[in-house]
N, C-alpha and C. Protein backbone atom coordinates (compact mmCIF):
# COMPACT_ATOMS: atom_id res chain seq x y z
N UNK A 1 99.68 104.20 81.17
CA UNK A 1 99.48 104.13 82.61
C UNK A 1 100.65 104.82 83.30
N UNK A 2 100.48 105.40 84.20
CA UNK A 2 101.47 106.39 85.08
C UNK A 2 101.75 105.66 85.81
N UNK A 3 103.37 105.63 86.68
CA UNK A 3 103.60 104.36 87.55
C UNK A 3 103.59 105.87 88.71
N UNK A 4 103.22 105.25 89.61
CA UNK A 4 103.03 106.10 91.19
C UNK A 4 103.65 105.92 91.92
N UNK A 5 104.57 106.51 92.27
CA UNK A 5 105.69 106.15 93.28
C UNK A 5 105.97 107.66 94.41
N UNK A 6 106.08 107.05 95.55
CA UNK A 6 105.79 107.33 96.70
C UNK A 6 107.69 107.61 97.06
N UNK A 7 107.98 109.11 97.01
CA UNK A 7 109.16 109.56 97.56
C UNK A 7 109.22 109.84 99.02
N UNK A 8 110.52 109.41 99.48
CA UNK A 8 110.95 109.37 100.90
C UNK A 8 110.37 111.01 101.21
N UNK A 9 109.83 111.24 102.11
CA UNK A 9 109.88 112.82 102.79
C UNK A 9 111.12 113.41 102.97
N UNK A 10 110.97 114.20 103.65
CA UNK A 10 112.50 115.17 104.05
C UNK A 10 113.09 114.79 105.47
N UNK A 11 112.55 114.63 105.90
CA UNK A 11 112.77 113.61 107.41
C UNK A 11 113.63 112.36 107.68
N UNK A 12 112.85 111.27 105.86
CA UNK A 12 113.47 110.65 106.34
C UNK A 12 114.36 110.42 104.98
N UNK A 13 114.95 111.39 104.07
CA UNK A 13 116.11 111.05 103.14
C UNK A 13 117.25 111.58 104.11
N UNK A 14 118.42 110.86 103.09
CA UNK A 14 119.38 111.07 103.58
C UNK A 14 119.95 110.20 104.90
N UNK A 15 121.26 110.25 104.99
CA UNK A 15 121.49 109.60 106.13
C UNK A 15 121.09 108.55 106.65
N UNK A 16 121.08 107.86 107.79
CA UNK A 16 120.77 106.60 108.14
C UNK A 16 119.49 106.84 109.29
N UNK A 17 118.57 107.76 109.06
CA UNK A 17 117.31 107.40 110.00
C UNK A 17 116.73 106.50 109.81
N UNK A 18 116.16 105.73 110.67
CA UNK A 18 115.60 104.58 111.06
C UNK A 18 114.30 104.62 109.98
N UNK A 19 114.19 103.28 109.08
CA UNK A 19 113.47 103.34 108.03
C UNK A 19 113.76 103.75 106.44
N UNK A 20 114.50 104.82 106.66
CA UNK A 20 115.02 105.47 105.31
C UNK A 20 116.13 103.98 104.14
N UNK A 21 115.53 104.62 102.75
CA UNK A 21 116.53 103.35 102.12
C UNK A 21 118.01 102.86 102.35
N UNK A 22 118.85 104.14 103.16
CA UNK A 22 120.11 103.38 103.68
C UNK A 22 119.89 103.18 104.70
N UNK A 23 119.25 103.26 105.82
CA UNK A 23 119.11 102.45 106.90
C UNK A 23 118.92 100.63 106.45
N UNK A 24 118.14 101.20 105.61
CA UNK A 24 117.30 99.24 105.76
C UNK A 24 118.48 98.79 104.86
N UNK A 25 119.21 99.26 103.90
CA UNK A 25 120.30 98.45 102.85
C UNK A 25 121.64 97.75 104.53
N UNK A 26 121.46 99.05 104.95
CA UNK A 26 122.57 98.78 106.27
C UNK A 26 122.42 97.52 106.96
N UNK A 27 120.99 97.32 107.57
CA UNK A 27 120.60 96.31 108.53
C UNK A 27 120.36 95.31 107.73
N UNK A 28 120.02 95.00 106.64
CA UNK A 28 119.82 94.05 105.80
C UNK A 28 121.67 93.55 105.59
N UNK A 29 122.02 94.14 105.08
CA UNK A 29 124.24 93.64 104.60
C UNK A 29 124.43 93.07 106.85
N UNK A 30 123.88 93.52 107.34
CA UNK A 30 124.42 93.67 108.79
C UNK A 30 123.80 92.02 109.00
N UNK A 31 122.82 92.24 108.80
CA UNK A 31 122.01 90.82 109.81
C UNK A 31 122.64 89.69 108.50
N UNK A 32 122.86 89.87 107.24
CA UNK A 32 123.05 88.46 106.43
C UNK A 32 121.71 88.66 105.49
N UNK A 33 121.11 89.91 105.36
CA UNK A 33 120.29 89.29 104.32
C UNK A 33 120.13 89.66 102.84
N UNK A 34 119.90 89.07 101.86
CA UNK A 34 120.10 89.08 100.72
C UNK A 34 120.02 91.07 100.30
N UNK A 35 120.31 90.81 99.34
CA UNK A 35 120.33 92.47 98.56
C UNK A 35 118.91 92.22 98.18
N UNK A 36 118.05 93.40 98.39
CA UNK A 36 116.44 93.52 98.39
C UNK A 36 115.37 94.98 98.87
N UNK A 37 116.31 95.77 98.09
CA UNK A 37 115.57 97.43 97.97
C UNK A 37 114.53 97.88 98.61
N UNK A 38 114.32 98.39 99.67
CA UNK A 38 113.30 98.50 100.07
C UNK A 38 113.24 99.67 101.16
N UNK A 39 112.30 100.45 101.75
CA UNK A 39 112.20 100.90 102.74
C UNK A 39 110.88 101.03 103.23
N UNK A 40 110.63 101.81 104.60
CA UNK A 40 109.39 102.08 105.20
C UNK A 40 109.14 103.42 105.66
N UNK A 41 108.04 103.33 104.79
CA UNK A 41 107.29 104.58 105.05
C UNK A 41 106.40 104.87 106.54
N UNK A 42 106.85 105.63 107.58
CA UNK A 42 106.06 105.67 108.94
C UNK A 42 104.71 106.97 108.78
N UNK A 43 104.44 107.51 107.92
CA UNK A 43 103.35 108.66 108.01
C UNK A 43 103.86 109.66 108.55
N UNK A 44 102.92 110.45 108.58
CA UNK A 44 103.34 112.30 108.59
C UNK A 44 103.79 112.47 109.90
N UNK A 45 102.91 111.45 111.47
CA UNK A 45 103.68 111.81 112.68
C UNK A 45 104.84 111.44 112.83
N UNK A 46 104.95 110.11 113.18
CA UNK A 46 106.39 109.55 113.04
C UNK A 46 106.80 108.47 113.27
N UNK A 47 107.79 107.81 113.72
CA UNK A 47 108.02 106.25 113.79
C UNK A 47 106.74 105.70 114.80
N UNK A 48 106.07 106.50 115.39
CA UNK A 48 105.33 105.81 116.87
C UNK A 48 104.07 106.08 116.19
N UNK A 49 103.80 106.22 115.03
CA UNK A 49 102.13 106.58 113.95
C UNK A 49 101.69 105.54 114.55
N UNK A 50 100.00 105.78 115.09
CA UNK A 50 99.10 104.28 115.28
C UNK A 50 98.99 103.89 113.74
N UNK A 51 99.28 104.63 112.77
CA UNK A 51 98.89 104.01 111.74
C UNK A 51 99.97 102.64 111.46
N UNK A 52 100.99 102.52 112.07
CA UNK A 52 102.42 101.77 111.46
C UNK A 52 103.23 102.37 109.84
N UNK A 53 103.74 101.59 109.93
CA UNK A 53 104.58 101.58 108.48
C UNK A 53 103.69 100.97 107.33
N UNK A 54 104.51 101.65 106.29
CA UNK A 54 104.05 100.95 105.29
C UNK A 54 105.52 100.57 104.11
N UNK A 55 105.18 99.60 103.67
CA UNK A 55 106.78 99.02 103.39
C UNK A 55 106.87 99.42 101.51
N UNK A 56 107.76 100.20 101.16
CA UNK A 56 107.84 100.70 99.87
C UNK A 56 109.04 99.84 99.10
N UNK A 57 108.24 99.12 98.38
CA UNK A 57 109.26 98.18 97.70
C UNK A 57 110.31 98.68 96.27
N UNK A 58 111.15 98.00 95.97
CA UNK A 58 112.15 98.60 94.73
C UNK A 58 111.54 99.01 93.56
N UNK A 59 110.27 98.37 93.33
CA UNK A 59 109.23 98.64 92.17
C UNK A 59 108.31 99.91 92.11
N UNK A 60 108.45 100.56 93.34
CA UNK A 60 107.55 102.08 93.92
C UNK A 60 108.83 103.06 94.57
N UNK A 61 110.11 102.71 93.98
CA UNK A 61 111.53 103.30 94.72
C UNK A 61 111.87 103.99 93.68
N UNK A 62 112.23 105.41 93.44
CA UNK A 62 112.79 106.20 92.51
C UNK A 62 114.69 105.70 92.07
N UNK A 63 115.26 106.22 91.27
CA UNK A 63 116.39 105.63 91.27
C UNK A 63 117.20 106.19 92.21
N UNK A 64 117.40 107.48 92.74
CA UNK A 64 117.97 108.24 93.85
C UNK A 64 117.75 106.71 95.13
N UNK A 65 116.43 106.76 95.30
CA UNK A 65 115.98 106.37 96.73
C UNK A 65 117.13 104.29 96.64
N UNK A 66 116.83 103.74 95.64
CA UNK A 66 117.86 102.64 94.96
C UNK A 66 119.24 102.83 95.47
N UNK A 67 119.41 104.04 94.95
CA UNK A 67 121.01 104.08 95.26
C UNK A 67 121.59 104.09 96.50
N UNK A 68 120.55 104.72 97.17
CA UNK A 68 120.48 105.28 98.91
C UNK A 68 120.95 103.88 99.46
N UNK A 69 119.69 102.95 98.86
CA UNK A 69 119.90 101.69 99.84
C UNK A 69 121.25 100.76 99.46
N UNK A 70 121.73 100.64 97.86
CA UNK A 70 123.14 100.43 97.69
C UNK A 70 124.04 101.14 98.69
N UNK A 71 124.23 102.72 98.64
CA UNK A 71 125.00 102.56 99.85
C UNK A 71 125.25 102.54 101.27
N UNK A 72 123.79 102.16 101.64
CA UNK A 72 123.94 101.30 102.68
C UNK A 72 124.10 100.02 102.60
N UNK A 73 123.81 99.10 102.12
CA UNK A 73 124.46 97.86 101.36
C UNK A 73 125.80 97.63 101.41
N UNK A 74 126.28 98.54 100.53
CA UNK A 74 127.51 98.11 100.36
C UNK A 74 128.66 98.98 101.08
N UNK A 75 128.00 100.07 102.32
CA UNK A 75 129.17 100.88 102.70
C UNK A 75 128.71 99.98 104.24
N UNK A 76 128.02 98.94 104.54
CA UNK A 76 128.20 98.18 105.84
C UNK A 76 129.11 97.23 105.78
N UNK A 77 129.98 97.33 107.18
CA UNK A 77 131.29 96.39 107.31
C UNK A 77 131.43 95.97 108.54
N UNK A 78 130.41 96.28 109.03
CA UNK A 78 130.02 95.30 110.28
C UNK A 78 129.53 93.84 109.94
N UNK A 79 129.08 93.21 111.05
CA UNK A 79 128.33 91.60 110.74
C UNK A 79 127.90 91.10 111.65
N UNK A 80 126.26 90.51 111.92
CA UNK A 80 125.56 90.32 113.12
C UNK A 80 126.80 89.33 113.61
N UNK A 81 127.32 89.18 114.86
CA UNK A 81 127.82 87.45 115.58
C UNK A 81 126.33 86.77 115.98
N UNK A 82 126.06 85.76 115.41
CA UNK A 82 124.58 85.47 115.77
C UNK A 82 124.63 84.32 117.66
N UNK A 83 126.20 83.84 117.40
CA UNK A 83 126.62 83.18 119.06
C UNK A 83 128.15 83.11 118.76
N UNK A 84 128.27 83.33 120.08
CA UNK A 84 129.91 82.85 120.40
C UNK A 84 130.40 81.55 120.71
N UNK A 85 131.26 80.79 119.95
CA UNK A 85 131.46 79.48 120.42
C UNK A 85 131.97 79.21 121.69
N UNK A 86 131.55 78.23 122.34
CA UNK A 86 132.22 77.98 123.51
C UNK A 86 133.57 77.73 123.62
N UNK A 87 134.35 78.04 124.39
CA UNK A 87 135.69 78.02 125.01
C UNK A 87 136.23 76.85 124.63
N UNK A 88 136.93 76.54 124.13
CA UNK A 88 137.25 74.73 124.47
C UNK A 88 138.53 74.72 125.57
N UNK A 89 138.38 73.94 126.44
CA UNK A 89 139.08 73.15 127.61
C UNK A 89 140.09 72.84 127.06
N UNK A 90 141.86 72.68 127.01
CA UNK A 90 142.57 72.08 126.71
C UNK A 90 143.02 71.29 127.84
N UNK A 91 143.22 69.81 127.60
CA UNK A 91 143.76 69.05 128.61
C UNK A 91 144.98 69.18 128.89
């Protein structure tokens, strides 16, 4: 059996465009969420396709496209603040 896997276009490798595997490794290390390979595929027009996305998991990810999202993963050093504590009053 042939495994079928679906490579990023030219649009969206490389770099951090919105969707591409280091984008999502980025926002994933950013917001707190677990390590979990993945990206989205938007179709031939573009992020605004009526078709939507379609979400390409680590199991349909070449090893290039893997690595992409490691370093976005691990080259984010930011961190959502999800609230700011309140002030405290000293008497």
């Amino acid at each position: 059996m042939v495994k079928r896997v679906r490579v990023a276009p030219p649009w969206v490798r490389g770099g951090a465009k919105h969707g591409s595997p280091r984008d999502r490794g980025s926002a994933d290390r950013y917001y707190g969420r677990p390590y979990n390979p993945h990206w989205h595929f938007y179709g031939a027009s573009s992020f605004w396709s009526e078709l939507g996305c379609e979400l390409i998991e680590s199991d349909q990810m070449t090893p290039e496209e893997i690595a992409e999202y490691d370093n976005g993963y691990n080259g984010e050093t930011g961190e959502k603040v999800w609230f700011e504590p309140e002030p405290r009053m000293e008497d």
